[in-house]
Protein backbone atom coordinates (compact mmCIF):
# COMPACT_ATOMS: atom_id res chain seq x y z
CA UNK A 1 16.74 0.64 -6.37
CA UNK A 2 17.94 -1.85 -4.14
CA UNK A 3 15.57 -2.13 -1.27
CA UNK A 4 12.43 0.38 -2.30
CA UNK A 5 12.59 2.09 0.41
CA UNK A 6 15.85 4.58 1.58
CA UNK A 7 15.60 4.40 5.41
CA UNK A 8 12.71 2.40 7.92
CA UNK A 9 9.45 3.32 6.85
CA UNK A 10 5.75 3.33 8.32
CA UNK A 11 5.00 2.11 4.61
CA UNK A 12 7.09 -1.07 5.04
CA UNK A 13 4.76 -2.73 7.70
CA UNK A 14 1.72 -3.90 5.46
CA UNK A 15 4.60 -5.80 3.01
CA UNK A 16 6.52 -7.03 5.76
CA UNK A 17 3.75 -8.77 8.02
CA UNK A 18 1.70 -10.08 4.64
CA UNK A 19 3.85 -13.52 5.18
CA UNK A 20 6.56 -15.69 2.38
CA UNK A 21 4.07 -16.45 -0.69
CA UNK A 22 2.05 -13.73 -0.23
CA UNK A 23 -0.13 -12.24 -3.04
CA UNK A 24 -0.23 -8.42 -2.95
CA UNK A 25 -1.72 -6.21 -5.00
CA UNK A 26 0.02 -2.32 -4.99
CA UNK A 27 -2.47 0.35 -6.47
CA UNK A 28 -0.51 3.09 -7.65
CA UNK A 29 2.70 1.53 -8.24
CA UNK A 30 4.22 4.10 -9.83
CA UNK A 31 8.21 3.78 -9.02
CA UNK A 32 7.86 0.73 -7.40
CA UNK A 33 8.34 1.17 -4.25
CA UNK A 34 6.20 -1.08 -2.56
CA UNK A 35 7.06 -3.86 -5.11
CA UNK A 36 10.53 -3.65 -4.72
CA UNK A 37 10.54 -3.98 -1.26
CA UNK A 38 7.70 -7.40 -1.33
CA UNK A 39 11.02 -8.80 -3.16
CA UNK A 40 13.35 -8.72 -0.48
CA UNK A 41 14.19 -12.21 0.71
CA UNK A 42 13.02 -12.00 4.01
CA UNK A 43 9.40 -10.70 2.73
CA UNK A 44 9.66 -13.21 -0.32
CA UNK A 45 6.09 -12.30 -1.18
CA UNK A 46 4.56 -14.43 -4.00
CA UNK A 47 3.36 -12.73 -6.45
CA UNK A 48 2.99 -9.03 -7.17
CA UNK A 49 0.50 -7.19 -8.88
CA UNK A 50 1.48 -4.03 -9.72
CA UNK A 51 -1.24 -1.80 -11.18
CA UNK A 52 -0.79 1.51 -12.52
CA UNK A 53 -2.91 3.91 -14.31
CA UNK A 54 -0.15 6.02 -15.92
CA UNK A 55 1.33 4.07 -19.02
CA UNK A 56 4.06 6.88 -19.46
CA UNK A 57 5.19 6.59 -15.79
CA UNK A 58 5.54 2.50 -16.51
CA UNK A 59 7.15 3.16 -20.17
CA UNK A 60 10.20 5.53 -18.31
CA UNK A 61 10.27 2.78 -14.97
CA UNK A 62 10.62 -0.42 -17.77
CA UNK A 63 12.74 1.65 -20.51
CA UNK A 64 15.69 4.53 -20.14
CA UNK A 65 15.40 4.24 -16.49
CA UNK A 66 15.16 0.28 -15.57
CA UNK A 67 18.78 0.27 -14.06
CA UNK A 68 18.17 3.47 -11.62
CA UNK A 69 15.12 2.15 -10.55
CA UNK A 70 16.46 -1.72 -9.90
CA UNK A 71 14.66 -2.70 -12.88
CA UNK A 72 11.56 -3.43 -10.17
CA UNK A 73 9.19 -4.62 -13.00
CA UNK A 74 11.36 -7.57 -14.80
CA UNK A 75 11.15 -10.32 -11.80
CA UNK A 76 8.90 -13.22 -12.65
CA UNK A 77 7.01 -12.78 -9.89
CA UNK A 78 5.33 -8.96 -11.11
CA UNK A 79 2.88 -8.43 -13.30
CA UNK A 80 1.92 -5.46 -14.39
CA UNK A 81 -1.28 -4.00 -14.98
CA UNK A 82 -1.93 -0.63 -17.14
CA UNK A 83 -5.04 -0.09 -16.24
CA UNK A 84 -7.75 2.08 -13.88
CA UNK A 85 -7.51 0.09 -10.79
CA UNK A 86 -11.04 -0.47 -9.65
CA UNK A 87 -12.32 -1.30 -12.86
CA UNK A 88 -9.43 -4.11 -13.05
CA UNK A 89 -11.19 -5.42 -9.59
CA UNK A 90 -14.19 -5.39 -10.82
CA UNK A 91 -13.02 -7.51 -13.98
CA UNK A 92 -11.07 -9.62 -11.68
CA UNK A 93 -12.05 -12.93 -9.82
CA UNK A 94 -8.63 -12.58 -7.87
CA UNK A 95 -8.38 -12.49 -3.75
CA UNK A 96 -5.62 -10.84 -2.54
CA UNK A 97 -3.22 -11.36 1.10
CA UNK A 98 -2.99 -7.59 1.24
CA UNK A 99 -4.20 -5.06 -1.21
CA UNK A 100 -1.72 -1.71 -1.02
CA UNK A 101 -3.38 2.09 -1.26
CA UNK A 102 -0.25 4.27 -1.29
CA UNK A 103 0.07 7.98 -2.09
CA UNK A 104 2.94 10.31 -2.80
CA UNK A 105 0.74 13.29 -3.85
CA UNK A 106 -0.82 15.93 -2.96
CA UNK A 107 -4.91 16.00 -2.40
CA UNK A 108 -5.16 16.72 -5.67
CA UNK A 109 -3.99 13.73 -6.67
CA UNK A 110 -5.74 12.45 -4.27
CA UNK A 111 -8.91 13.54 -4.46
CA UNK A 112 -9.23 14.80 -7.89
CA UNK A 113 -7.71 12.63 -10.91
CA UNK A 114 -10.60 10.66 -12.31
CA UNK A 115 -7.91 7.43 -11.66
CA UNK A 116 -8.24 8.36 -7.49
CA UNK A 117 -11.90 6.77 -8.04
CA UNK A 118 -10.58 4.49 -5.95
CA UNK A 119 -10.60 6.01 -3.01
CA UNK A 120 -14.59 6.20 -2.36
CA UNK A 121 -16.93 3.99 -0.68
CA UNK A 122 -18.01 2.22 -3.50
CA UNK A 123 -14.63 1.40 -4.70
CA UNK A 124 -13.35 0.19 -1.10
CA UNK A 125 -16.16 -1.95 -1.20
CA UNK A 126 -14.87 -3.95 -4.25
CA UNK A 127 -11.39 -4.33 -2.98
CA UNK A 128 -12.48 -5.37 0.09
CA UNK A 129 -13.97 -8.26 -1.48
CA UNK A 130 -11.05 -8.97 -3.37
CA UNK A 131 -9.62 -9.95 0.16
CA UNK A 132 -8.55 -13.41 1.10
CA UNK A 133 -10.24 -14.22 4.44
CA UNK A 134 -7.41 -12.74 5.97
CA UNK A 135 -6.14 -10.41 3.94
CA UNK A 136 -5.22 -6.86 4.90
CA UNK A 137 -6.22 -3.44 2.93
CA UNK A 138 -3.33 -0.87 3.52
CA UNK A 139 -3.58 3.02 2.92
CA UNK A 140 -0.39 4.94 3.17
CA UNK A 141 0.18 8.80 2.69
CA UNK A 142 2.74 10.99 4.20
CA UNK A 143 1.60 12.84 7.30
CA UNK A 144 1.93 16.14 5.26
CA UNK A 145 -1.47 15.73 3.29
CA UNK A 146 -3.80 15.01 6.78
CA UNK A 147 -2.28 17.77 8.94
CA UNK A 148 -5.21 18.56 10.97
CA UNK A 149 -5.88 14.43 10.93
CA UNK A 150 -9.68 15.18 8.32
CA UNK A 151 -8.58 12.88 5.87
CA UNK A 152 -7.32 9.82 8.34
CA UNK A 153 -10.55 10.53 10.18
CA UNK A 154 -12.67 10.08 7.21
CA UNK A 155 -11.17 6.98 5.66
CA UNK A 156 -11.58 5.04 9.28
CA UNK A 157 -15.66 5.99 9.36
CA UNK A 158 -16.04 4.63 5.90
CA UNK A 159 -13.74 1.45 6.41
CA UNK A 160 -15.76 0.85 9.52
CA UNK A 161 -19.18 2.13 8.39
CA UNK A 162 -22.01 -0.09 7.63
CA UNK A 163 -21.68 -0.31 3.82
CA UNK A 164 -17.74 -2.19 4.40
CA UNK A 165 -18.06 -3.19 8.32
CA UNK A 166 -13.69 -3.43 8.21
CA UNK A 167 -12.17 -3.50 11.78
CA UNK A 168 -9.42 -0.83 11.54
CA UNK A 169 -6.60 0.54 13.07
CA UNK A 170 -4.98 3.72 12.20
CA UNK A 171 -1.08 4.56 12.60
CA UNK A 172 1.19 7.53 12.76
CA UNK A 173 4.67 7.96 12.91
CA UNK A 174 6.93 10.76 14.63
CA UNK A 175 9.96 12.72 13.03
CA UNK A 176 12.21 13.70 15.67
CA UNK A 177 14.76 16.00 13.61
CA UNK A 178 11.22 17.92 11.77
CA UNK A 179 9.27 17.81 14.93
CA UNK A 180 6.58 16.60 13.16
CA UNK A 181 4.10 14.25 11.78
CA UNK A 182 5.78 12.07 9.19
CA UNK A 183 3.91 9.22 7.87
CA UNK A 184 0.02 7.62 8.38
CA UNK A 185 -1.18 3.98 7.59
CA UNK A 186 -4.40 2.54 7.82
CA UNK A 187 -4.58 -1.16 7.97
CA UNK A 188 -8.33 -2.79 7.57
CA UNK A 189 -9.37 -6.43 7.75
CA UNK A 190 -12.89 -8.15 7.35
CA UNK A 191 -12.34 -10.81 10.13
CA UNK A 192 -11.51 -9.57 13.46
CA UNK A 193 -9.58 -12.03 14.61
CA UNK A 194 -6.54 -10.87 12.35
CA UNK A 195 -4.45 -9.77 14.58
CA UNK A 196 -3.42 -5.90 13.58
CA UNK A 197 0.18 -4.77 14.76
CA UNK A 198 0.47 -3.35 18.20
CA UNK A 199 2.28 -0.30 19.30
CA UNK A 200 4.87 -2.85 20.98
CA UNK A 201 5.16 -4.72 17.41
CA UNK A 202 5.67 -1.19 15.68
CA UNK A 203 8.51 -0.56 18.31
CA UNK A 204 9.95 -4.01 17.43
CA UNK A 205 9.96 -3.41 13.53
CA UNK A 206 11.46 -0.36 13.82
CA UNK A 207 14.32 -1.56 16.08
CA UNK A 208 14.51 -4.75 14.37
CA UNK A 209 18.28 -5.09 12.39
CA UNK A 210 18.16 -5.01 8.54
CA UNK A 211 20.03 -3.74 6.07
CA UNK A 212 17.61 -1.19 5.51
């Protein structure tokens, strides 16, 4: 409730680097995760559109359970949207700094729910033109549902297919204590002279003090 996030996170990179007065869209906000955390002070992103698809999940999140969950959705600078995600885009005139893909599910979520529309071609497509000239599109998914690395593999040939033409990078992280994969992120821009973290700038985020 306090930060979004427990402990350092792969998931924390597309937030931190989107720069103070950012404007970030989070598809799938669910908890809030990813919102909370765009608060922090030294993010300080601008504003925050959360959008979620589930009215019940944002009815518990906003009512009985505000206080456990740092009541994310009250700040000025979120606004909430109920509402199928791509269709919103497509309603939308809006660009974006960095528009945020994250999953906590399972493929079925994933790949299934008529909501998870999102996560075709076509629908990458529309949010990538909902991109400011530098913006960022961000997928995030624990390591868990991409095992054998299909579903990573897929989403970087259609980000950098013809139809979207997105210079990508893909990212994984390492848990020592499991001994295996923990998190992915896929970071996409149109222009490629956005400069994409590094390995070395991963190591330096990671190792960076905070109070997370």
């Amino acid at each position: 409730p306090v930060h979004g996030f427990i402990t350092r996170s792969l998931g924390m990179v597309p937030i931190d680097r989107a720069g103070q007065g950012a404007k970030i869209a989070v598809i799938g906000s669910g908890g809030g995760r990813q919102v909370q955390y765009a608060q922090q002070p030294h993010v300080d992103a601008g504003e925050i559109v959360a959008i979620e698809i589930e009215s019940a999940v944002l009815d518990a999140v906003r009512g009985d359970l505000a206080p456990q969950f740092g009541r994310v959705y009250e700040s000025p600078r979120v606004r909430v949207v109920n509402q199928e995600a791509r269709g919103y885009m497509e309603s939308s005139q809006e660009k974006f700094d960095l528009v945020y893909l994250p999953s906590v599910g399972g493929y079925p979520q994933m790949m299934l729910e008529p909501g998870n529309m999102i996560r075709t071609e076509d629908a990458f497509t529309v949010l990538r033109d909902h991109l400011t000239e530098k913006g960022v599109l961000a997928i995030w998914y624990p390591a868990g549902l991409d095992q054998n690395g299909i579903l990573t593999s897929q989403y970087v040939r259609t980000l950098t297919g013809p139809a979207l033409g997105m210079h990508v990078r893909a990212y994984g992280s390492y848990d020592n204590q499991r001994k295996s994969s923990d998190e992915v992120l896929i970071l996409a821009v149109r222009d490629e002279s956005v400069a994409l973290p590094s390995l070395d700038d991963l190591q330096e985020f990671f190792h960076r003090p905070t109070s997370v």
